[in-house]
PDB file of N, CA and C in Angstrom:
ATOM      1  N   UNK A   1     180.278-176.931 200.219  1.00  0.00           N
ATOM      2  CA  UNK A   1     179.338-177.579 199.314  1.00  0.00           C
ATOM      3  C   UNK A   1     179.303-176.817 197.993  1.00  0.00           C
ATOM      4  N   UNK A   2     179.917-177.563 197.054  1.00  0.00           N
ATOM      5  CA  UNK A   2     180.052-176.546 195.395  1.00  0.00           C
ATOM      6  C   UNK A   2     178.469-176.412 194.590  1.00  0.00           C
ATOM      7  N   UNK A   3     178.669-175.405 194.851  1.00  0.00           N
ATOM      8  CA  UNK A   3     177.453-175.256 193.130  1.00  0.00           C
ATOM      9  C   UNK A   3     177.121-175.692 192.192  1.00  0.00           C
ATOM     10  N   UNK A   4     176.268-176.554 192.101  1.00  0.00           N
ATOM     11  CA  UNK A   4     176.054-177.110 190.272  1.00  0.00           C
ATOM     12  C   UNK A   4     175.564-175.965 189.293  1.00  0.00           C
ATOM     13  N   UNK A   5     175.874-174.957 188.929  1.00  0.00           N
ATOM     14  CA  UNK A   5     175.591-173.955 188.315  1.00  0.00           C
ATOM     15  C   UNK A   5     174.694-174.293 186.832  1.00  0.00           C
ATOM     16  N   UNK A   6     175.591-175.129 186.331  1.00  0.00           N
ATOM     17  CA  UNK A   6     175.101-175.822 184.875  1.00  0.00           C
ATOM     18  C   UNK A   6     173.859-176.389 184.824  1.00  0.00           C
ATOM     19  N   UNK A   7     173.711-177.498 186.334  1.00  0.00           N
ATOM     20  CA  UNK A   7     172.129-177.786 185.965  1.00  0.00           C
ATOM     21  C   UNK A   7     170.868-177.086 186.520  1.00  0.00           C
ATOM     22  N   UNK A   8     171.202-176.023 187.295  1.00  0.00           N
ATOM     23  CA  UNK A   8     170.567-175.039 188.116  1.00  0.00           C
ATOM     24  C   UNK A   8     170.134-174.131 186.744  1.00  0.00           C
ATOM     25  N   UNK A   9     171.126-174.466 185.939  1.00  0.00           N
ATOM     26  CA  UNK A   9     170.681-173.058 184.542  1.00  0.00           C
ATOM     27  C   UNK A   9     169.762-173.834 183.635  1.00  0.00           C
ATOM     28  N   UNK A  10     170.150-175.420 183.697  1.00  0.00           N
ATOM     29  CA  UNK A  10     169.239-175.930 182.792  1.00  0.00           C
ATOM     30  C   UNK A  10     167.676-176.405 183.161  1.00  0.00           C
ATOM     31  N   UNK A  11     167.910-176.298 184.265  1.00  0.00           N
ATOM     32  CA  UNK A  11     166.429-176.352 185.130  1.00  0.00           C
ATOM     33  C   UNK A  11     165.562-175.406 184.926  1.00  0.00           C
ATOM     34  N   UNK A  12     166.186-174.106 184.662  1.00  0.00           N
ATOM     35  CA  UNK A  12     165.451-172.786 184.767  1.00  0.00           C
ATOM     36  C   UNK A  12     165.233-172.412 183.024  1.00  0.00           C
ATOM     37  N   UNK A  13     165.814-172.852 182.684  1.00  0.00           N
ATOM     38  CA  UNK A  13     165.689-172.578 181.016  1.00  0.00           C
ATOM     39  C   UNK A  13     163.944-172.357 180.219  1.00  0.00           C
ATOM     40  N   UNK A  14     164.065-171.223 179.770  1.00  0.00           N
ATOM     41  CA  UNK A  14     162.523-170.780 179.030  1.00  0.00           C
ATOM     42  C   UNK A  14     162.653-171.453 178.145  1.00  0.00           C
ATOM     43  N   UNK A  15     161.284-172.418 177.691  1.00  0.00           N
ATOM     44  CA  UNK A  15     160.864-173.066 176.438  1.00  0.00           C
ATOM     45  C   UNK A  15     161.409-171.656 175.090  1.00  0.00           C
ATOM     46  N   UNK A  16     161.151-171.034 174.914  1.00  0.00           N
ATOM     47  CA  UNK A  16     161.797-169.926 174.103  1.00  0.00           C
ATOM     48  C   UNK A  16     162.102-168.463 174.705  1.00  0.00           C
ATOM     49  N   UNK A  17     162.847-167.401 174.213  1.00  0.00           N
ATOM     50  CA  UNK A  17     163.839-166.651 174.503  1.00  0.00           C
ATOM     51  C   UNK A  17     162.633-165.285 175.402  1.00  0.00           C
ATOM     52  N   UNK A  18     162.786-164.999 176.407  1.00  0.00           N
ATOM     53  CA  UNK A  18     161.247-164.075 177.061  1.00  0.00           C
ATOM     54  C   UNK A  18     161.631-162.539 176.129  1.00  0.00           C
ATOM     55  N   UNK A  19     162.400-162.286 175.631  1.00  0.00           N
ATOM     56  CA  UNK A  19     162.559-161.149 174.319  1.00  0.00           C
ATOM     57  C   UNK A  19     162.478-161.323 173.282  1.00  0.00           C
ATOM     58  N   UNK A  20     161.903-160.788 172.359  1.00  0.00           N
ATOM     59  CA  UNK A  20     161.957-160.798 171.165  1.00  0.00           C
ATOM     60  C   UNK A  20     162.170-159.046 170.437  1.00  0.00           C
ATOM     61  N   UNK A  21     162.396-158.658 169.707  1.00  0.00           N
ATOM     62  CA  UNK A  21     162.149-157.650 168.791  1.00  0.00           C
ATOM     63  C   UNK A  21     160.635-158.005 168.110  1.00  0.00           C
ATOM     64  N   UNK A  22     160.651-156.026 168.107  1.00  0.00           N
ATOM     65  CA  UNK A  22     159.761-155.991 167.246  1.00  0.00           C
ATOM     66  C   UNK A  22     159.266-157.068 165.840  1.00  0.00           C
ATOM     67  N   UNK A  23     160.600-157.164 165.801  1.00  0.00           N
ATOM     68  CA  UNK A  23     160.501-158.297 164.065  1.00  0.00           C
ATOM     69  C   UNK A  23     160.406-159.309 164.440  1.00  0.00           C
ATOM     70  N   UNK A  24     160.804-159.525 165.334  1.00  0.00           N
ATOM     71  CA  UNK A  24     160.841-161.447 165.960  1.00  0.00           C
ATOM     72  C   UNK A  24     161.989-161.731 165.877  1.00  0.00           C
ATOM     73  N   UNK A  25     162.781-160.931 165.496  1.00  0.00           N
ATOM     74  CA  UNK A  25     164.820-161.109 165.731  1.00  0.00           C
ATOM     75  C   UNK A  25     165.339-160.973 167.012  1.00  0.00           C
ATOM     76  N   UNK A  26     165.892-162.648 167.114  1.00  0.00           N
ATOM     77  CA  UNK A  26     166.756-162.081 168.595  1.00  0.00           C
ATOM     78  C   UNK A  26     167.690-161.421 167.925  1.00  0.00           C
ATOM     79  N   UNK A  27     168.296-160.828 169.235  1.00  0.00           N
ATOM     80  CA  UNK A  27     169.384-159.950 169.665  1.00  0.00           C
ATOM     81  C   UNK A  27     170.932-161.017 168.721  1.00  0.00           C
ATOM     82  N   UNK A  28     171.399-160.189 167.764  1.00  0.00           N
ATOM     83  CA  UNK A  28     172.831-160.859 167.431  1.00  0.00           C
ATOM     84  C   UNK A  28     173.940-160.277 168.843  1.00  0.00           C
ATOM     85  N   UNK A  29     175.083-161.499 168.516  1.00  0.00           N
ATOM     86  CA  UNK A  29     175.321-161.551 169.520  1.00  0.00           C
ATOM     87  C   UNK A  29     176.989-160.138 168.828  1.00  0.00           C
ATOM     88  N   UNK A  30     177.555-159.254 169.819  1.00  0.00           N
ATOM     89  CA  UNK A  30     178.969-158.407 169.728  1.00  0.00           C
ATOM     90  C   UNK A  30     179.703-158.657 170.158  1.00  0.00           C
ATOM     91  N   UNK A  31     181.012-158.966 169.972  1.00  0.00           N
ATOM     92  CA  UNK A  31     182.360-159.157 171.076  1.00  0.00           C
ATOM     93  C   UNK A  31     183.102-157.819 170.542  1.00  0.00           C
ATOM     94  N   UNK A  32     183.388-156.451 171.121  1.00  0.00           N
ATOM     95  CA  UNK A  32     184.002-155.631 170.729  1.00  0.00           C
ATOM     96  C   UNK A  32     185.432-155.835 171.654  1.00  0.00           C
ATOM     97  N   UNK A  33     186.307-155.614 171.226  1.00  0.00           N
ATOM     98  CA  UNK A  33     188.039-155.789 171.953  1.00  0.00           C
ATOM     99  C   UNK A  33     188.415-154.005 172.037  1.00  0.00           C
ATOM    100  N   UNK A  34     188.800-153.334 173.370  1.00  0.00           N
ATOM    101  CA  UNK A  34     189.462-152.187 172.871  1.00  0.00           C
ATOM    102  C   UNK A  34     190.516-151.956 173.505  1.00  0.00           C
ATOM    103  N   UNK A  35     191.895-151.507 173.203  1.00  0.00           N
ATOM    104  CA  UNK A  35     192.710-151.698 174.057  1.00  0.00           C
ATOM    105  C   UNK A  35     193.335-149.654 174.086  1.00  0.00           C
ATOM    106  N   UNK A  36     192.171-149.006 174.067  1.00  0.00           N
ATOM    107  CA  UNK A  36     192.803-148.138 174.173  1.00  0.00           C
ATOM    108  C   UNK A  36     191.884-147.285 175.278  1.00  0.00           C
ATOM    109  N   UNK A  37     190.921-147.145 175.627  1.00  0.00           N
ATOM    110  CA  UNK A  37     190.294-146.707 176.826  1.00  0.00           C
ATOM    111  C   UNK A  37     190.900-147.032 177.989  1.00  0.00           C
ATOM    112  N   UNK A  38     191.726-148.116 178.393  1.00  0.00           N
ATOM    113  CA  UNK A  38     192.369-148.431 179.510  1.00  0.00           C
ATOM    114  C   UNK A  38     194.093-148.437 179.448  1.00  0.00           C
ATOM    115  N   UNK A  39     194.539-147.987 180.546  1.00  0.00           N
ATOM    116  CA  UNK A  39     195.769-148.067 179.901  1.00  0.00           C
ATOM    117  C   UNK A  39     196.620-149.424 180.845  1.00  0.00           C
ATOM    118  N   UNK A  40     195.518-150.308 181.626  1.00  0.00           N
ATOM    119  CA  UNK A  40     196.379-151.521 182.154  1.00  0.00           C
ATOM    120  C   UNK A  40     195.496-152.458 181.528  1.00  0.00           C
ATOM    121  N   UNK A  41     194.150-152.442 180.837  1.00  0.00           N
ATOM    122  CA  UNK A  41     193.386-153.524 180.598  1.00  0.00           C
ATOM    123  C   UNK A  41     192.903-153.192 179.129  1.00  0.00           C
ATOM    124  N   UNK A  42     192.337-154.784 178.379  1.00  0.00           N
ATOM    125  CA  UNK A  42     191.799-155.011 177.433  1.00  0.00           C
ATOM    126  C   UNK A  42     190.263-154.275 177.958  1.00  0.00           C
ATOM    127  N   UNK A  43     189.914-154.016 177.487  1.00  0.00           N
ATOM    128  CA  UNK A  43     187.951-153.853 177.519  1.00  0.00           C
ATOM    129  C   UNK A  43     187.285-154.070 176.348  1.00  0.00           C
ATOM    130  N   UNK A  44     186.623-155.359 177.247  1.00  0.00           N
ATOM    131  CA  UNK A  44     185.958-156.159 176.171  1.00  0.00           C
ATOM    132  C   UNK A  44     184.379-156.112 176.513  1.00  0.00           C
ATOM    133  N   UNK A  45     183.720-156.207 175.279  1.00  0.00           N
ATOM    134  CA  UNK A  45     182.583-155.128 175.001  1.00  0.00           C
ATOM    135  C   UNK A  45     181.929-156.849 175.019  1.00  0.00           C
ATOM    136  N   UNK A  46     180.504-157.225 175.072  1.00  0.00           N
ATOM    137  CA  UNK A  46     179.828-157.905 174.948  1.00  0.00           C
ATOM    138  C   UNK A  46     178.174-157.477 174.985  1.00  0.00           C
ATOM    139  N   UNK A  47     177.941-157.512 173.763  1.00  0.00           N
ATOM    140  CA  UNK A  47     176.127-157.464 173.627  1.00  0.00           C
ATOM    141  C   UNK A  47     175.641-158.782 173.164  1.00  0.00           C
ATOM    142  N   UNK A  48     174.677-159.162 173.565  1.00  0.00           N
ATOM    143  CA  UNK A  48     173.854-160.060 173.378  1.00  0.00           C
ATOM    144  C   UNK A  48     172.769-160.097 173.646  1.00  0.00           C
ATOM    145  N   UNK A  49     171.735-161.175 173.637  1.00  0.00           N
ATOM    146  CA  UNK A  49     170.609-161.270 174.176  1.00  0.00           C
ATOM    147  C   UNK A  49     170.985-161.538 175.584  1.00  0.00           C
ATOM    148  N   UNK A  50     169.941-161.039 176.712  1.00  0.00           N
ATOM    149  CA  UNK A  50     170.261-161.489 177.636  1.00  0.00           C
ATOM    150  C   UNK A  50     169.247-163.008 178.126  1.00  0.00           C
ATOM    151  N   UNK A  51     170.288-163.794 178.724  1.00  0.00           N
ATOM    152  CA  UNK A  51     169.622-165.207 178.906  1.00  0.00           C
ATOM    153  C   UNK A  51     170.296-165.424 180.303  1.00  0.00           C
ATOM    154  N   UNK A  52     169.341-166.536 181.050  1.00  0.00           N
ATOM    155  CA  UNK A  52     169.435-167.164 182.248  1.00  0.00           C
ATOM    156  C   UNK A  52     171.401-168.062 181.757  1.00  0.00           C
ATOM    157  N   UNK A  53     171.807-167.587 182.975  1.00  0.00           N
ATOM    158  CA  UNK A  53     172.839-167.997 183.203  1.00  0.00           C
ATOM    159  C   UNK A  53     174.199-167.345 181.881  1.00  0.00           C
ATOM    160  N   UNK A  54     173.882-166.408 181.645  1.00  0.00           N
ATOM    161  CA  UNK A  54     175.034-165.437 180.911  1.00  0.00           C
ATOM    162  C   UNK A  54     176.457-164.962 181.463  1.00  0.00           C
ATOM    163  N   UNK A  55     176.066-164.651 182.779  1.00  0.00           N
ATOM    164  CA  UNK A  55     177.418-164.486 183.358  1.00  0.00           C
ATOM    165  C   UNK A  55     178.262-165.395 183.858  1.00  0.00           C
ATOM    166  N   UNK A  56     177.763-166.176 183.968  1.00  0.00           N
ATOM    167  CA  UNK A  56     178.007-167.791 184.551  1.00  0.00           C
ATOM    168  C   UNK A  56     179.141-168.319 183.449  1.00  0.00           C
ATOM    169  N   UNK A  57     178.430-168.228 181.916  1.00  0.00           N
ATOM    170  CA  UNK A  57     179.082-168.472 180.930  1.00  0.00           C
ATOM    171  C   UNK A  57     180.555-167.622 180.457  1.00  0.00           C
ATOM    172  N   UNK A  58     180.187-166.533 180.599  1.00  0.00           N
ATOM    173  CA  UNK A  58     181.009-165.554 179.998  1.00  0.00           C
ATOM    174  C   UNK A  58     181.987-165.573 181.294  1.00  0.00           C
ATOM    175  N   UNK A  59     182.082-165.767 182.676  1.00  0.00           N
ATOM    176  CA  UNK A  59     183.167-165.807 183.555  1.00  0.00           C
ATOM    177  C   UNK A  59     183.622-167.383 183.027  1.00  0.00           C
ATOM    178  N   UNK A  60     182.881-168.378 183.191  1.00  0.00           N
ATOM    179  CA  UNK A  60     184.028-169.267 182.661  1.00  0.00           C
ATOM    180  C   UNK A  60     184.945-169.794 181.903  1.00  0.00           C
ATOM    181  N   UNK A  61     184.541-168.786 180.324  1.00  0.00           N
ATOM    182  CA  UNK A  61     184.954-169.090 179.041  1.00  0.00           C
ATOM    183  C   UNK A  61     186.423-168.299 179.875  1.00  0.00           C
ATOM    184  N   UNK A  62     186.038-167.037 180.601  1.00  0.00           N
ATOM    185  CA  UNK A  62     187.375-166.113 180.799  1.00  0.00           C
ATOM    186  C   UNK A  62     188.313-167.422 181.717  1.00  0.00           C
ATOM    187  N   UNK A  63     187.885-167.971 182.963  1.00  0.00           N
ATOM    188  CA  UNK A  63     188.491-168.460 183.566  1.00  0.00           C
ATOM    189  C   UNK A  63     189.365-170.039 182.412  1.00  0.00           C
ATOM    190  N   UNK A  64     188.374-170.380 181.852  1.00  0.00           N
ATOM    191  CA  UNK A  64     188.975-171.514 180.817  1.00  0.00           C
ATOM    192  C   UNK A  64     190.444-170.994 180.075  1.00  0.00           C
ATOM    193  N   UNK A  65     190.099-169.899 179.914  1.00  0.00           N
ATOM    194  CA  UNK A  65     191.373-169.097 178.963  1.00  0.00           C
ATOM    195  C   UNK A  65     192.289-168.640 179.877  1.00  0.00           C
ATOM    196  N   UNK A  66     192.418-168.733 181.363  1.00  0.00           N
ATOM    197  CA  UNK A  66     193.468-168.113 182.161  1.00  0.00           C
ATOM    198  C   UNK A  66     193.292-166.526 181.668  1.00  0.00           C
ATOM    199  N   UNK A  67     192.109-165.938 181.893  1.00  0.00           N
ATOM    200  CA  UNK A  67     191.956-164.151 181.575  1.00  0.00           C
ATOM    201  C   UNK A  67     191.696-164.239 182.988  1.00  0.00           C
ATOM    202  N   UNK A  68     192.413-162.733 183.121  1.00  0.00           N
ATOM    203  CA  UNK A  68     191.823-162.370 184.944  1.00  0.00           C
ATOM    204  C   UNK A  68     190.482-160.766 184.486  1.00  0.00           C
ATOM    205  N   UNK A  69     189.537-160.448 185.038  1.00  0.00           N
ATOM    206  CA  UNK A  69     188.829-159.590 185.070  1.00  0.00           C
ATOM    207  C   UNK A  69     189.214-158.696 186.237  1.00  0.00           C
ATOM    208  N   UNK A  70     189.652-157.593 186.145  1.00  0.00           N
ATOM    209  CA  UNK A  70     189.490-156.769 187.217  1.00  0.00           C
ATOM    210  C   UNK A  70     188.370-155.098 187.032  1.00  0.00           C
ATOM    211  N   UNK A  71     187.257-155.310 186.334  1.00  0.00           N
ATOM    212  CA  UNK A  71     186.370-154.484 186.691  1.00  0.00           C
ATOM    213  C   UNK A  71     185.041-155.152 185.626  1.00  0.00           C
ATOM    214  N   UNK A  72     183.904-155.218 186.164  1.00  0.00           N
ATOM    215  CA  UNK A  72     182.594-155.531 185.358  1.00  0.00           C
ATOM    216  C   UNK A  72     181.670-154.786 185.565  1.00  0.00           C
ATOM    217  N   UNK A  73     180.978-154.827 184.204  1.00  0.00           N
ATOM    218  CA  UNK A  73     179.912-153.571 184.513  1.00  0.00           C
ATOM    219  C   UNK A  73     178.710-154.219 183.542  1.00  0.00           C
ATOM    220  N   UNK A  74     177.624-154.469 184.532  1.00  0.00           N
ATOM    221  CA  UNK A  74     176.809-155.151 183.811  1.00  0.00           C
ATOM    222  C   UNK A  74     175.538-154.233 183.390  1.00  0.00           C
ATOM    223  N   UNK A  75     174.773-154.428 182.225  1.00  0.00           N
ATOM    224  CA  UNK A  75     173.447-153.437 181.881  1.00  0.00           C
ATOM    225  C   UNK A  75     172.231-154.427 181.142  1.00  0.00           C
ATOM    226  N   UNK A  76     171.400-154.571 181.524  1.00  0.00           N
ATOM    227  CA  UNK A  76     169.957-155.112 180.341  1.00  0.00           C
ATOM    228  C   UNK A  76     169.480-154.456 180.387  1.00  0.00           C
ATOM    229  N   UNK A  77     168.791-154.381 178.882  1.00  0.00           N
ATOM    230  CA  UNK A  77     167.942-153.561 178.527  1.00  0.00           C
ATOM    231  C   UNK A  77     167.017-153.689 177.302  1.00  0.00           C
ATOM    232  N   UNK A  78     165.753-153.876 178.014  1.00  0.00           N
ATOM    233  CA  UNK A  78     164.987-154.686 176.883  1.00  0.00           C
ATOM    234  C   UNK A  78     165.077-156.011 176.252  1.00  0.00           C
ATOM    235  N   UNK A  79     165.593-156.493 177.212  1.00  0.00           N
ATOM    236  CA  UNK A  79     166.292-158.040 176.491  1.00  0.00           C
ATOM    237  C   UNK A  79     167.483-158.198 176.031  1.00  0.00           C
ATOM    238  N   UNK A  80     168.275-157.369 176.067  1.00  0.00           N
ATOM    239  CA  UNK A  80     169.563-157.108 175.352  1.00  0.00           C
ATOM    240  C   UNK A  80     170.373-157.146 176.631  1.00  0.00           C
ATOM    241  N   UNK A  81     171.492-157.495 176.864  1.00  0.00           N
ATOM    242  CA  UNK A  81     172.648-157.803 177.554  1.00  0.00           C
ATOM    243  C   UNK A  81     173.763-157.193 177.217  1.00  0.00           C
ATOM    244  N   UNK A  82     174.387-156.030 177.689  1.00  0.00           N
ATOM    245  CA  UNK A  82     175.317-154.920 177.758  1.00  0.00           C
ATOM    246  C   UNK A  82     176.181-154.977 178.687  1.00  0.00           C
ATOM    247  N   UNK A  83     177.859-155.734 178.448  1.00  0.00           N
ATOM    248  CA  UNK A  83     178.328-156.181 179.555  1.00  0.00           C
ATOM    249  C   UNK A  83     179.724-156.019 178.886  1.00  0.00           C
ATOM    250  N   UNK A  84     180.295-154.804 179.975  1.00  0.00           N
ATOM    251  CA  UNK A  84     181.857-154.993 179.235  1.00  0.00           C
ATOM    252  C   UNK A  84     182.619-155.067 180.819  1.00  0.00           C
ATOM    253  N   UNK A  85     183.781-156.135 180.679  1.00  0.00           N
ATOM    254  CA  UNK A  85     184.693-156.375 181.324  1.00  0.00           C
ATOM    255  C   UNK A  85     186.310-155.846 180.854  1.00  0.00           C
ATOM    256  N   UNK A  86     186.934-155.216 182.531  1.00  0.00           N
ATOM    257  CA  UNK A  86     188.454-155.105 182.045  1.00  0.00           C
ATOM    258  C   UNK A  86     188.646-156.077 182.254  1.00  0.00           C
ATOM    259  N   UNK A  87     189.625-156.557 181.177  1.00  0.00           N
ATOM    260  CA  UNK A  87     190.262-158.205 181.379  1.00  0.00           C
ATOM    261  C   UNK A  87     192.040-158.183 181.049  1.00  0.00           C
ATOM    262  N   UNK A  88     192.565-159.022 181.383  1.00  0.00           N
ATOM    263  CA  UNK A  88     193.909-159.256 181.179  1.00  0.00           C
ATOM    264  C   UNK A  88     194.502-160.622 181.321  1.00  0.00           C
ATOM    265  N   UNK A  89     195.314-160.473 180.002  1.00  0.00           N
ATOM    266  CA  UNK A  89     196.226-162.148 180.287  1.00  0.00           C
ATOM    267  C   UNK A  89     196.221-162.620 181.801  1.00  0.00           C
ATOM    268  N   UNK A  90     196.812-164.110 181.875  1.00  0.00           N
ATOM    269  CA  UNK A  90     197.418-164.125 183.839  1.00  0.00           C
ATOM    270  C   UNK A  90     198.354-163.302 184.461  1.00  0.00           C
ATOM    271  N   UNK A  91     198.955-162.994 183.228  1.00  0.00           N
ATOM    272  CA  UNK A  91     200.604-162.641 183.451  1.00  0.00           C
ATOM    273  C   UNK A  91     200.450-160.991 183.361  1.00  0.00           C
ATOM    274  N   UNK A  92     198.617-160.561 183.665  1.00  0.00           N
ATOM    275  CA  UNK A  92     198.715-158.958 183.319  1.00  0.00           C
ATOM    276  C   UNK A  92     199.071-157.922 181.983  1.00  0.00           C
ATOM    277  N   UNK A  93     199.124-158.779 181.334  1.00  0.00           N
ATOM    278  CA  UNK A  93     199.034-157.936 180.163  1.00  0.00           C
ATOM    279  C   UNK A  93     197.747-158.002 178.842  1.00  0.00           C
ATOM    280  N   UNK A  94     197.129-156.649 178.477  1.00  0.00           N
ATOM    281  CA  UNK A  94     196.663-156.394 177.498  1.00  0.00           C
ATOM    282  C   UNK A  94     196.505-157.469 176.424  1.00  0.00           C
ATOM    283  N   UNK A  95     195.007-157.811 175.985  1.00  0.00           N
ATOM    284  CA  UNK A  95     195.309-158.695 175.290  1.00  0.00           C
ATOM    285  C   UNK A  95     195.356-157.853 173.625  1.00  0.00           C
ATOM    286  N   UNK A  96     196.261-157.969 172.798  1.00  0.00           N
ATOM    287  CA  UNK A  96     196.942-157.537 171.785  1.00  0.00           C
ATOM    288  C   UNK A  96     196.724-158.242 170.518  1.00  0.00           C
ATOM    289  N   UNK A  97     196.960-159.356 170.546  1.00  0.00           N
ATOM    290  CA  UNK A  97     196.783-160.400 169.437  1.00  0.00           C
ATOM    291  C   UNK A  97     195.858-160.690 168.506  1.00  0.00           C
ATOM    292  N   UNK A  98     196.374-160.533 167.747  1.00  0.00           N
ATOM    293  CA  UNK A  98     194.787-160.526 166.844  1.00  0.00           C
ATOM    294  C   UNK A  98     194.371-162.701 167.308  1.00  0.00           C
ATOM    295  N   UNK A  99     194.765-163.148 167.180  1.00  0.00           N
ATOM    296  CA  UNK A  99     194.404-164.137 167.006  1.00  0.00           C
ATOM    297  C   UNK A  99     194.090-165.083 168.019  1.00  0.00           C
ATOM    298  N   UNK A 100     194.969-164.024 169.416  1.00  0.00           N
ATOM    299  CA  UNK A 100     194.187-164.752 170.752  1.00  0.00           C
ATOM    300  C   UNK A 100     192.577-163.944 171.036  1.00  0.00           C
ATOM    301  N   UNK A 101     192.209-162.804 170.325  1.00  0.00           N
ATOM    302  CA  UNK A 101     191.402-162.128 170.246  1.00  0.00           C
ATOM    303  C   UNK A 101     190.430-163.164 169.530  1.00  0.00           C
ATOM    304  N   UNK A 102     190.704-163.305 168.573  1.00  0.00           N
ATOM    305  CA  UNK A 102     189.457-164.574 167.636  1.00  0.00           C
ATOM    306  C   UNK A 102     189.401-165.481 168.397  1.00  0.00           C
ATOM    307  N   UNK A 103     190.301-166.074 169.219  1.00  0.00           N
ATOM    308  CA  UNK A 103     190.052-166.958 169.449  1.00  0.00           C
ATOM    309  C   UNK A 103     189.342-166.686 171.635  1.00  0.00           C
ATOM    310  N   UNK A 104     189.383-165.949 171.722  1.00  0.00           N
ATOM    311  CA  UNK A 104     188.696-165.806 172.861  1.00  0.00           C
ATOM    312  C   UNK A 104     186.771-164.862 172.463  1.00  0.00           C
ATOM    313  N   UNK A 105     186.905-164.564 171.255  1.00  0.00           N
ATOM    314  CA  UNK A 105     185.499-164.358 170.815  1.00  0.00           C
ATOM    315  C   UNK A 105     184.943-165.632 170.633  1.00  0.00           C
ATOM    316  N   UNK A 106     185.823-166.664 170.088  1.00  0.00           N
ATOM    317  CA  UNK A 106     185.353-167.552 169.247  1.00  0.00           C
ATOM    318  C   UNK A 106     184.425-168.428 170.572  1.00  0.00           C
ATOM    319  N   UNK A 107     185.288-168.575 171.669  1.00  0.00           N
ATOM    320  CA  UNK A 107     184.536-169.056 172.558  1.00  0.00           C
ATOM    321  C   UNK A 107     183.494-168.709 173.691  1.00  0.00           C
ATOM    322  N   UNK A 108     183.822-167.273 173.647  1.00  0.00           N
ATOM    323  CA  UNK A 108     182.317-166.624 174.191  1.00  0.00           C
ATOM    324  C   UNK A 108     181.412-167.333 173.318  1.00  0.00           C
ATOM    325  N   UNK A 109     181.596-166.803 171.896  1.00  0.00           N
ATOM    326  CA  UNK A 109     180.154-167.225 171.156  1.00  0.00           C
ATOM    327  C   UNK A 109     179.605-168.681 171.547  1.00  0.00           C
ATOM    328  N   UNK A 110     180.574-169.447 171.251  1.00  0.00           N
ATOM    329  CA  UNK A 110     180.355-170.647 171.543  1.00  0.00           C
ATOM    330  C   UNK A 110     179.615-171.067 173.131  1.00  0.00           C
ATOM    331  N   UNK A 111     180.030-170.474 173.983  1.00  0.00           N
ATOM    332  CA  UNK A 111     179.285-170.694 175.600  1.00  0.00           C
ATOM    333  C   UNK A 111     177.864-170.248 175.475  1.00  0.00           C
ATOM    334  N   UNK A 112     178.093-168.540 175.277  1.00  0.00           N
ATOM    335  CA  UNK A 112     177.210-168.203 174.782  1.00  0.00           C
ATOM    336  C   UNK A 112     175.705-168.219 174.709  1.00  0.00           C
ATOM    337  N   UNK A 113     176.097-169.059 172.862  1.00  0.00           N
ATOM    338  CA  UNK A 113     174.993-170.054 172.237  1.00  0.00           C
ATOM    339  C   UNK A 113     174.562-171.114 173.006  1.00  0.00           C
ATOM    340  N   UNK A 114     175.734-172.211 173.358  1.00  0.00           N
ATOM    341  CA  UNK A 114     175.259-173.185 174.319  1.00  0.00           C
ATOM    342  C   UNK A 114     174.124-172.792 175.317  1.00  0.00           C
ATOM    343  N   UNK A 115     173.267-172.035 175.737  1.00  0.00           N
ATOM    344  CA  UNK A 115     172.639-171.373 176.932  1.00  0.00           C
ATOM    345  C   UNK A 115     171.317-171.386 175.941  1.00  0.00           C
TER     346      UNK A 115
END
């Protein structure tokens, strides 16, 4: 019996965000890329606000893109969402590219936001 994950997240959804800053600024969102702390994986840095159904998002944008994850390490704190994954092409390799890089930020942000 599969999971409806999507409407299970939209069911649960806060009328507005349960963090705020001091100022009333949410949390901007980080995609940091590093390919030099690991020497078989990308490690990719993600801060954000943290919101109902975040990981949900951020594993599928990876799975949409054919990225495999082989280590996650998740942290909140204060409302903030501190989450870096080793990740790698299918084919195991480092992601390198500047432009598969934009374009795999481009769609975190995008999931993301959707939430």
């Amino acid at each position: 019996h599969a999971v409806d994950f999507p409407m299970l997240i939209a069911r649960r959804k806060l009328p507005r965000p349960a963090y705020h800053s001091l100022e009333g600024e949410r949390i901007a969102t980080r995609i940091d890329f590093d390919n030099e702390t690991s020497g078989t994986a990308t490690v990719l840095d993600i801060e954000t606000e943290d919101r109902l159904g975040l990981l949900y998002a951020i594993s599928r944008v990876f799975a949409e893109l054919g990225l495999d994850i082989s280590l996650a390490k998740i942290s909140t704190e204060k409302g903030a969402a501190i989450d870096t994954f080793y990740v790698t092409e299918g084919f195991g390799q480092k992601i390198l590219d500047p432009a598969r890089q934009a374009q795999i930020a481009d769609k975190l942000r995008q999931g993301i936001s959707s939430l």
